[in-house]
Protein backbone atom coordinates (compact mmCIF):
# COMPACT_ATOMS: atom_id res chain seq x y z
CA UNK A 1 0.15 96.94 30.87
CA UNK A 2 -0.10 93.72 32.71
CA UNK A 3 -2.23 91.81 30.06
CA UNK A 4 0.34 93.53 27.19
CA UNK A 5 3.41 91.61 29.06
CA UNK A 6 1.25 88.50 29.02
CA UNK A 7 0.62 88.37 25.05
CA UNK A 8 3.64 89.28 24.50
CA UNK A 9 5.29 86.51 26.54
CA UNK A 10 2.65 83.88 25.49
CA UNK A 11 3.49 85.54 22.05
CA UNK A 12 7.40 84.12 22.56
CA UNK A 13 6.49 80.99 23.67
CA UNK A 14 3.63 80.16 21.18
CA UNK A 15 6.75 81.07 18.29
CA UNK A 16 9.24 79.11 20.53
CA UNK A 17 7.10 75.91 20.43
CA UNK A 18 6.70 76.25 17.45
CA UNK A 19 10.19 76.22 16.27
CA UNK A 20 11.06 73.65 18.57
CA UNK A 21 8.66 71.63 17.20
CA UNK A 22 9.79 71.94 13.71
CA UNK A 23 13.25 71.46 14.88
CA UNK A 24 12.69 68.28 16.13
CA UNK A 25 11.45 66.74 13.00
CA UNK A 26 14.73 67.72 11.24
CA UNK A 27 17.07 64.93 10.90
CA UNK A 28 20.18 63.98 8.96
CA UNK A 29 20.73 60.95 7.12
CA UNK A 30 24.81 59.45 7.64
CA UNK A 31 26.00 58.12 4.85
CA UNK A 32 29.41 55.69 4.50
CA UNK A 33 31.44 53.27 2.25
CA UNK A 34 31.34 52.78 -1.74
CA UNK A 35 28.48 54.94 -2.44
CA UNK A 36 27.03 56.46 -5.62
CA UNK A 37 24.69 58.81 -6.05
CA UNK A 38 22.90 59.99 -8.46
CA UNK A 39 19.81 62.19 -9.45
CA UNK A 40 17.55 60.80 -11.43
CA UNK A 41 14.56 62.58 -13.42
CA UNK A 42 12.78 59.17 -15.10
CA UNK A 43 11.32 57.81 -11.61
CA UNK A 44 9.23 60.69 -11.08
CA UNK A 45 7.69 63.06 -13.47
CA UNK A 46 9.04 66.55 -13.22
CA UNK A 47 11.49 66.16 -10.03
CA UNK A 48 15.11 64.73 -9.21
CA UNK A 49 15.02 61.69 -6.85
CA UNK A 50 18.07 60.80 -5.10
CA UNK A 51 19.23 56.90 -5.74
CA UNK A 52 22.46 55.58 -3.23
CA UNK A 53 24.21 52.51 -4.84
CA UNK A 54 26.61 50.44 -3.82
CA UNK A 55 28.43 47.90 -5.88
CA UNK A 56 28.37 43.84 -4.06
CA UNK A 57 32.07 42.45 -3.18
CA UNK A 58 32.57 39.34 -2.54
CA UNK A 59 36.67 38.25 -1.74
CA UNK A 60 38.58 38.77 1.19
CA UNK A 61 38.80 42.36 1.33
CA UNK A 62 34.76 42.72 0.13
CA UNK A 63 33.13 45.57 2.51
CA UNK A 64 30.39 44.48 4.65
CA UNK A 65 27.00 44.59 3.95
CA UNK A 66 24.53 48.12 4.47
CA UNK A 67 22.74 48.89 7.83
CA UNK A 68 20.26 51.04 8.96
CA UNK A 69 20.10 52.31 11.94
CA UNK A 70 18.86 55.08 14.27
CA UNK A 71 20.04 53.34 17.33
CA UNK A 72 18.70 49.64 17.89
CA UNK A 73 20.35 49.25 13.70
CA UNK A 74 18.55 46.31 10.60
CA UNK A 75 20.96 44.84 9.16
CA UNK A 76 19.88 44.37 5.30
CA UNK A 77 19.66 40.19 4.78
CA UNK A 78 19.31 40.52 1.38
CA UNK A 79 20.18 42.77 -1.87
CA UNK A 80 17.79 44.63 -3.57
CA UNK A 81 15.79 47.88 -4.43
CA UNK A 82 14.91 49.56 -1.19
CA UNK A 83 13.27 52.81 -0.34
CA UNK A 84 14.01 54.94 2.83
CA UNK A 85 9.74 55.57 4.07
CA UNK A 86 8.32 58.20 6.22
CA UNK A 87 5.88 57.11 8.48
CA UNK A 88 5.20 53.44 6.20
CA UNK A 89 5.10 55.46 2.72
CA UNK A 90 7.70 55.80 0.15
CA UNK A 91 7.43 59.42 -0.12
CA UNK A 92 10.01 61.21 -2.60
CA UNK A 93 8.94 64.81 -2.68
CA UNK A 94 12.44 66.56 -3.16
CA UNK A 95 13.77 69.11 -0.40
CA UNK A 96 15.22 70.86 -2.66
CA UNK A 97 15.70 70.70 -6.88
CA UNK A 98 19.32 68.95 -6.88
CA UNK A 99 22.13 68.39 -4.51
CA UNK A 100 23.56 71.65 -2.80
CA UNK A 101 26.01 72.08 0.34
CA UNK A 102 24.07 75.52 0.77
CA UNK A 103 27.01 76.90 3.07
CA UNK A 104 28.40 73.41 4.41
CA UNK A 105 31.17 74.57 2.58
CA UNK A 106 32.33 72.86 -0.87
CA UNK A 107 31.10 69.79 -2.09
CA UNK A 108 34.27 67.32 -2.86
CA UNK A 109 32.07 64.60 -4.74
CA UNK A 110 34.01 62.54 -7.24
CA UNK A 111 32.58 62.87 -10.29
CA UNK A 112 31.88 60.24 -13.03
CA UNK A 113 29.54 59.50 -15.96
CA UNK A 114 26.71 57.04 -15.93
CA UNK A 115 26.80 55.51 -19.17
CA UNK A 116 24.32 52.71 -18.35
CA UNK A 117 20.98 53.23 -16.82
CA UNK A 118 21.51 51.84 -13.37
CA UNK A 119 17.42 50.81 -13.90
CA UNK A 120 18.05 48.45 -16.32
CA UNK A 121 21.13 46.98 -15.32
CA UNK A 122 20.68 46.14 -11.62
CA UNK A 123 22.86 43.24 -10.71
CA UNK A 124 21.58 40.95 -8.23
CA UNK A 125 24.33 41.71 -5.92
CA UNK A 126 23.88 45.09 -5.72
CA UNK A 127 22.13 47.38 -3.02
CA UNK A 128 19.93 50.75 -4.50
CA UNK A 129 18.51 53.23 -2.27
CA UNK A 130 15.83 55.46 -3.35
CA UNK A 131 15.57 58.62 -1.09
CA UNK A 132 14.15 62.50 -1.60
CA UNK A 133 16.99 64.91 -2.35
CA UNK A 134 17.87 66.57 0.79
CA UNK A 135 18.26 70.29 1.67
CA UNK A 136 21.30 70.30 1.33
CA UNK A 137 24.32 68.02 1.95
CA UNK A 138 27.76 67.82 4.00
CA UNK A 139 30.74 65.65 3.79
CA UNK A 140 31.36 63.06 6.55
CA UNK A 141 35.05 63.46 5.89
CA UNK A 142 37.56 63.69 3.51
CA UNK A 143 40.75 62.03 2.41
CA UNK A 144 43.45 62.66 -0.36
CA UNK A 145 43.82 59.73 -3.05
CA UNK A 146 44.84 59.68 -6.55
CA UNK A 147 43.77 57.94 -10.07
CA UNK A 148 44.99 56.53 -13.03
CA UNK A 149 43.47 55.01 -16.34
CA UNK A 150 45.72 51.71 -15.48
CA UNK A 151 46.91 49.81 -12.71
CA UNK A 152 50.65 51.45 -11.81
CA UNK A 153 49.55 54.94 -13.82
CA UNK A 154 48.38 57.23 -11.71
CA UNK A 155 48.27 60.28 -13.30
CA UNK A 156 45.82 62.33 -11.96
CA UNK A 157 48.01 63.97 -8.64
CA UNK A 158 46.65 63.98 -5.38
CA UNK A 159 43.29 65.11 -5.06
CA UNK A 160 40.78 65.40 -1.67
CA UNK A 161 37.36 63.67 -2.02
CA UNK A 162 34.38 63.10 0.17
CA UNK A 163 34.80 59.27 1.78
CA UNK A 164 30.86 59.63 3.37
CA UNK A 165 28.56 62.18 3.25
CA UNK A 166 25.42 63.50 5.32
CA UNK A 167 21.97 64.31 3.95
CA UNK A 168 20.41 67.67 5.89
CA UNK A 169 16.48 67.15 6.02
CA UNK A 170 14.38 70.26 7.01
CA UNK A 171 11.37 67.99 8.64
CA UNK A 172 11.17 64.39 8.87
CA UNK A 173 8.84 61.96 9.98
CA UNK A 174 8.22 60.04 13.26
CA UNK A 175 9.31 56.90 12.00
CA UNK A 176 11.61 55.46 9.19
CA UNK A 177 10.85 52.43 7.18
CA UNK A 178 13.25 50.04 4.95
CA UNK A 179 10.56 49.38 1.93
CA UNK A 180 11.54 46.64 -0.86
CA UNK A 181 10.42 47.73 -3.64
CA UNK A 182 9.58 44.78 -6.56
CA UNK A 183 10.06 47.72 -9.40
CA UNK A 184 11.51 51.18 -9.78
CA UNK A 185 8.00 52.90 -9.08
CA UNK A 186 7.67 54.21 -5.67
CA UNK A 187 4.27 52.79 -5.68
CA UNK A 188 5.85 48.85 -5.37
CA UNK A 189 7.93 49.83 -2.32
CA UNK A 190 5.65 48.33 0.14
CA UNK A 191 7.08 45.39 1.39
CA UNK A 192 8.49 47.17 4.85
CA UNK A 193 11.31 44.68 5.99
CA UNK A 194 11.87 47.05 8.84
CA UNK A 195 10.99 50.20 11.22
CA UNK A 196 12.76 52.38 13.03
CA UNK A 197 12.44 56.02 15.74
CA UNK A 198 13.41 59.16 14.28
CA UNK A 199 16.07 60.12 16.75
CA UNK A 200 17.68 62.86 14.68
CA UNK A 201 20.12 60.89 12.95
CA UNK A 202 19.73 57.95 10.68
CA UNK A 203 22.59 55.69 9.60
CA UNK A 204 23.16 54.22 6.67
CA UNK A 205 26.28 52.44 7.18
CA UNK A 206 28.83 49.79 4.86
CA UNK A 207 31.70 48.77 7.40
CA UNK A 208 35.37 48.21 6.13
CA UNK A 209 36.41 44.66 6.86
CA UNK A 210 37.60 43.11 9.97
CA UNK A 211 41.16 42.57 8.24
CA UNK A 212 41.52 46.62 7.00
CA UNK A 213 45.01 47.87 7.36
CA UNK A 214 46.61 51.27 6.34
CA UNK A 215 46.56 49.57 2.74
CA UNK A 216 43.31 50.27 2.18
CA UNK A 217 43.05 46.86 0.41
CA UNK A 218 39.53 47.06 0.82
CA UNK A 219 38.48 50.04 -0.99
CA UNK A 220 41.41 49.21 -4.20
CA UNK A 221 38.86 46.16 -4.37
CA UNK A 222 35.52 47.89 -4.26
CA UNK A 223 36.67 51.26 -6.04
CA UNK A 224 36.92 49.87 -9.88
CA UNK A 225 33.36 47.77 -8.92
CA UNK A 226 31.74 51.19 -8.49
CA UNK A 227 33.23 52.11 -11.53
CA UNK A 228 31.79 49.18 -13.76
CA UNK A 229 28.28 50.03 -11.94
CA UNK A 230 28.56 52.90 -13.78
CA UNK A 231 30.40 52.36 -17.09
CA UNK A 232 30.25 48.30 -17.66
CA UNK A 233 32.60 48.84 -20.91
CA UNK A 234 34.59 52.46 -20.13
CA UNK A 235 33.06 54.21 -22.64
CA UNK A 236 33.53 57.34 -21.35
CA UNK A 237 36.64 59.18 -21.19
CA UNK A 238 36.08 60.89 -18.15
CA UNK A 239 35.80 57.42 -16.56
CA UNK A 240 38.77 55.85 -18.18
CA UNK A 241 41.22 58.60 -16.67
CA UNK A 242 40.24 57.59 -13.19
CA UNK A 243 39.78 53.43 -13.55
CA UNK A 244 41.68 53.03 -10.92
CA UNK A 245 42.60 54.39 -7.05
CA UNK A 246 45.34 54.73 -5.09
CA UNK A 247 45.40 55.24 -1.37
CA UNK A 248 48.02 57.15 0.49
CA UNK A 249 49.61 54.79 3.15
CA UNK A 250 50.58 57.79 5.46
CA UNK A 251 52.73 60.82 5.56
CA UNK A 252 56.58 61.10 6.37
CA UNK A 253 58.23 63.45 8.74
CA UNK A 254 57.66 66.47 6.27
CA UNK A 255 53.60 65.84 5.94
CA UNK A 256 54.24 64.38 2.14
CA UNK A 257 51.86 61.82 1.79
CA UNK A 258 53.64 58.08 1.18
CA UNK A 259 52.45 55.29 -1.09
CA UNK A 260 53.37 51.94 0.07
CA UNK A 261 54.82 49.78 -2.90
CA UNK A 262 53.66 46.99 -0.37
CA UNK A 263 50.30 47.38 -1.35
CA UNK A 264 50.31 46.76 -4.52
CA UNK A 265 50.64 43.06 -4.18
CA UNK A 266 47.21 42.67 -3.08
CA UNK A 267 45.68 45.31 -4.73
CA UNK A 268 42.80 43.95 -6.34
CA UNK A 269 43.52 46.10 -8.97
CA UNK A 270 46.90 44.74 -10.18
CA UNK A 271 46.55 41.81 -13.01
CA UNK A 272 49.47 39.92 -11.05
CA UNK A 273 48.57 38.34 -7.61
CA UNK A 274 52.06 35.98 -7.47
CA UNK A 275 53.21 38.02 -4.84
CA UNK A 276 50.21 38.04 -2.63
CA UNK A 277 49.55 36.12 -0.02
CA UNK A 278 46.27 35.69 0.25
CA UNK A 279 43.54 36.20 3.38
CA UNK A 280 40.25 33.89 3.93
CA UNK A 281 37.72 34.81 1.44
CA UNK A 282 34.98 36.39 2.58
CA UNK A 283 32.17 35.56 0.25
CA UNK A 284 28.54 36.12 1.01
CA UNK A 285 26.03 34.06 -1.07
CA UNK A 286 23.39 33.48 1.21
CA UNK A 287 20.33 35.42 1.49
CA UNK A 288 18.22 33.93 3.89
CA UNK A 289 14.73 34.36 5.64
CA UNK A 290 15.35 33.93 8.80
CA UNK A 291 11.73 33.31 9.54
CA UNK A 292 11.27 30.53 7.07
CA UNK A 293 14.43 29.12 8.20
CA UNK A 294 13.48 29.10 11.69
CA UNK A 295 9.48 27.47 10.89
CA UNK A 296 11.84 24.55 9.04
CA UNK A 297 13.51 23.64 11.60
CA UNK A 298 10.73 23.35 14.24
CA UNK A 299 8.53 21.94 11.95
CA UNK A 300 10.97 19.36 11.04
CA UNK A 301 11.91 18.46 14.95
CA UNK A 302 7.98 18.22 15.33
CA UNK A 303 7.05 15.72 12.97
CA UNK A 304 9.99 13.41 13.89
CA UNK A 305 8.83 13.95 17.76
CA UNK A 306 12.22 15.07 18.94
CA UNK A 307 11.66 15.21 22.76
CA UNK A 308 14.52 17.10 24.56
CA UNK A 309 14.21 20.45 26.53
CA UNK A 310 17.49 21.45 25.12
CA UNK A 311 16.34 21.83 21.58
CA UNK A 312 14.52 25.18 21.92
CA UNK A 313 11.55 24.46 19.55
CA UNK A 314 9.11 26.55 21.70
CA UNK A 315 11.62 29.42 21.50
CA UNK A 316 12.63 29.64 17.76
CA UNK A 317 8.72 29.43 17.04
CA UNK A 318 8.26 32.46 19.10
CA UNK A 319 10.22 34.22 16.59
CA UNK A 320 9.15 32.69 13.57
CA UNK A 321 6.00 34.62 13.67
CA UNK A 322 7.50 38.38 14.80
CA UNK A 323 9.89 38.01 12.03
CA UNK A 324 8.19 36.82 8.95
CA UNK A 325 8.32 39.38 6.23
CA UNK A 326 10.84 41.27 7.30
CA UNK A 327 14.66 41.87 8.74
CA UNK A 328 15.41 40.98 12.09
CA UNK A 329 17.61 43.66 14.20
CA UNK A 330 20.74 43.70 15.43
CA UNK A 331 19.47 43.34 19.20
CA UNK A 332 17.33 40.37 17.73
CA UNK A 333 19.70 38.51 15.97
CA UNK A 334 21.39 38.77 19.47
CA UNK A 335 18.77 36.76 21.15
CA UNK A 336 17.85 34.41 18.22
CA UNK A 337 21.74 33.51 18.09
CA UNK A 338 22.12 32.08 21.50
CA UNK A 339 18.57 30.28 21.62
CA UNK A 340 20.52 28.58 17.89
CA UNK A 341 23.69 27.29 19.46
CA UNK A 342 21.68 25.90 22.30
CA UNK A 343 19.64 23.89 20.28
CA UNK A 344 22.06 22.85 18.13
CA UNK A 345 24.41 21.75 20.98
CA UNK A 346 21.20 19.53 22.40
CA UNK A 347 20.80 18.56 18.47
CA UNK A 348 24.25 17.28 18.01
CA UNK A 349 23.73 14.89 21.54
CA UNK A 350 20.56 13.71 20.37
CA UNK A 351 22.19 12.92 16.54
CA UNK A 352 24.83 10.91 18.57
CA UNK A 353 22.12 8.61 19.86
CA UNK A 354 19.36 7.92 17.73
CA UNK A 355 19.26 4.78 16.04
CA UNK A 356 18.03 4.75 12.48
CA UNK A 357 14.47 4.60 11.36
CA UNK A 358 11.39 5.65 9.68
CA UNK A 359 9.59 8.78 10.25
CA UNK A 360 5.99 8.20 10.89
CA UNK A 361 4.23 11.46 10.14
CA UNK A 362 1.85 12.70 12.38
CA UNK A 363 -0.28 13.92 9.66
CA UNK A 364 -1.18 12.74 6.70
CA UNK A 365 -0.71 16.04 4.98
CA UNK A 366 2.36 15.88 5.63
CA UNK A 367 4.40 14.59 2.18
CA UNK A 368 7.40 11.95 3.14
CA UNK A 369 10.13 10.64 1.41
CA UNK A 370 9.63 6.91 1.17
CA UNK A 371 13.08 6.16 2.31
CA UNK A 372 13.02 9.63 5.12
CA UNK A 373 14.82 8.27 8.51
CA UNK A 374 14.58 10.49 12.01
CA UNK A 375 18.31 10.22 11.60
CA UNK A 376 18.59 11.67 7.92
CA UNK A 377 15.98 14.39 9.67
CA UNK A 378 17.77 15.47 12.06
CA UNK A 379 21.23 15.71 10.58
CA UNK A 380 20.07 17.80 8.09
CA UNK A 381 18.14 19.96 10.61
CA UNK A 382 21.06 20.25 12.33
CA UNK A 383 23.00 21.45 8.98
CA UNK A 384 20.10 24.49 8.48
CA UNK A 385 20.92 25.35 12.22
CA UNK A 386 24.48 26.01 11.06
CA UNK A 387 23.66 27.45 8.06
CA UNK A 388 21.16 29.98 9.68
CA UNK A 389 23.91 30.65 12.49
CA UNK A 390 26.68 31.52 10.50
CA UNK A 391 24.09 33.87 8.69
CA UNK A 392 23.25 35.63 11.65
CA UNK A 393 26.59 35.89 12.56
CA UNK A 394 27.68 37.42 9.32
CA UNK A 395 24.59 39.84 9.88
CA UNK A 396 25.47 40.94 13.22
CA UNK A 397 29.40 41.39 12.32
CA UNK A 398 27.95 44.59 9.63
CA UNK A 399 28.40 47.43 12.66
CA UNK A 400 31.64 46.31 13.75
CA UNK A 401 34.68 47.20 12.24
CA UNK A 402 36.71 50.27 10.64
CA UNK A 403 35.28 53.32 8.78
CA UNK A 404 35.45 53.43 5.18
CA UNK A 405 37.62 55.35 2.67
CA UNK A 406 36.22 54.53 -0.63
CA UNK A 407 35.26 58.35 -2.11
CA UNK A 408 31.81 59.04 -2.05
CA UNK A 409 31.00 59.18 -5.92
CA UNK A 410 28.05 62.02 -7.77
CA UNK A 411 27.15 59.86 -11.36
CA UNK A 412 26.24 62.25 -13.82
């Protein structure tokens, strides 16, 4: 009777273990700002394979740019074709045939036609995601808007859509790699620009602006981009009924929603701008290796012998080498910030008083300019400082700011 009560309880926790085990390797995947998805048979033979896009804005109301993040987040420091890897592999094997919300209750997915393949008209500004359909999916939230085929027509009525969603993964893997990938096949996704824990959740995050208001300026400007990823010359007539959004302000006393006829005037939407009064642009053009960046600017301090303890050349080449090939993080961009504004506060002195003249280089492998001076050097080592600061900067600013409303869009 004894040894029955044993198996039986070695029985429960044997089953327990196991399920706890399995448990843990589930993990959802967060999902906000202008986001399309879409299921696409072509990239692998016989299954769907989920692909997240999101259109690039550049202006004063553009969104900022994606991060990933379980925790410790990578901002991305460049556009591109990523892929979302388990344990270092791009590995695509669907959860499930297509996108369900198996019980999450309804699905509120604004749907739109894809009337260009989004694989052969990538933009260079643009961000795709390749990921394996999920078990099922959720909405992150939801929020009423309305559409029209013209700027002032909206014609559609008020209508609730999905402004985020969350991917529901039965097992997962330890570890989660961003993978470039130099083609569509999963197969060139190998260039891992990042790794990060499996802690149950992973983020994958575009941030309103700093300057967001109950206007919503910010998804009026990224709302008809997602729409031209889509349909570049509205040929479809399920597209050109919705062209363009309009955002609710707020409610009255009753619980009718308002719409603010002050937000029209900078709507990026409307053809007339005479009336606006317009913020700081907020244009990102820069792409930059933050390695490379940081291995030309010691180099260049080394071969003009710079000698001052303040420049930091021993501490950005301890990051040079850590970081080459891939994204920094967001508690690393931290640290390689500070060590930058020292050194270029000790590089600005030492501008002040060097006198003119020739580099002599201390190899001669190293290729000089006939007419190079130390001074010429180091102002324009002092310019890539900047340059590579205010880069950072705009890197680390991705996981502040306001949630966005843009609807979460299903391309059919």
């Amino acid at each position: 009777m004894k040894f029955a009560s044993l198996v039986v309880i070695w029985s429960a926790v044997f089953c327990c273990s196991l399920h706890s085990a399995h448990a843990a390797n589930r993990f959802d995947v967060v999902m906000e700002g202008p986001w399309i998805l879409y299921q696409d048979a072509n990239i692998i033979s016989g299954q769907n394979t989920l692909v997240a896009m999101a259109p690039g804005i550049n202006g004063p109301y553009a969104h900022k740019d994606p991060y990933l993040s379980t925790g410790d987040g990578i901002p991305f420091s460049s556009t591109g074709t990523f892929c979302i890897g388990f344990d270092g592999a791009c590995k695509l094997t669907p959860f499930s045939s297509s996108l369900t919300s198996d019980g999450y209750g309804s699905g509120q997915l604004l749907t739109l036609e894809m009337k260009q393949p989004w694989s052969s008209n990538r933009k260079a500004l643009n961000t795709y995601i390749l990921l394996p359909i999920p078990t099922s999916y959720s909405n992150d939230g939801t929020y009423t808007m309305r559409f029209g085929p013209k700027f002032g027509q909206y014609t559609t009525g008020d209508s609730t859509h999905s402004i985020g969603i969350v991917l529901h993964y039965d097992t997962g893997p330890a570890q989660f790699n961003l993978l470039m990938c130099s083609k569509i096949a999963p197969v060139t996704c190998t260039d891992n620009k990042g790794t990060l824990d499996n802690s149950g959740t992973l983020q994958i995050m575009m941030k309103a602006p700093d300057n967001v208001d109950a206007c919503d300026l910010h998804v009026r400007a990224a709302y008809p981009q997602m729409v031209y990823l889509l349909d570049p010359t509205l040929l479809s007539p399920t597209n050109q009924k919705v062209r363009v959004i309009d955002i609710p302000y707020g409610k009255d006393d009753t619980g009718a929603l308002v719409y603010n006829q002050a937000c029209y005037d900078c709507d990026a939407q409307n053809p007339n701008q005479s009336n606006c009064t317009q913020l700081a642009a907020n244009y990102h053009t820069m792409n930059l290796d933050i390695s490379e960046q940081l291995v030309a600017i010691t180099d260049t301090l080394d071969r003009v012998h710079a000698k001052s303890d303040g420049l930091q050349i021993k501490e950005m080449q301890s990051w040079s080498k850590p970081l080459a090939g891939r994204f920094a993080k967001f508690s690393e961009l931290h640290t390689i910030s500070k060590i930058l504004h020292s050194s270029m506060n000790s590089l600005s002195n030492l501008v002040l008083t060097t006198k003119d003249s020739q580099i002599e280089p201390k190899d001669k492998h190293i290729e000089q300019r006939a007419d190079a001076s130390i001074l010429d050097a180091l102002r324009s080592t002092l310019e890539r400082e900047n340059r590579l600061a205010a880069f950072i900067e705009f890197l680390d600013a991705t996981k502040t700011g306001n949630d966005c409303r843009a609807p979460t869009i299903l391309a059919q």
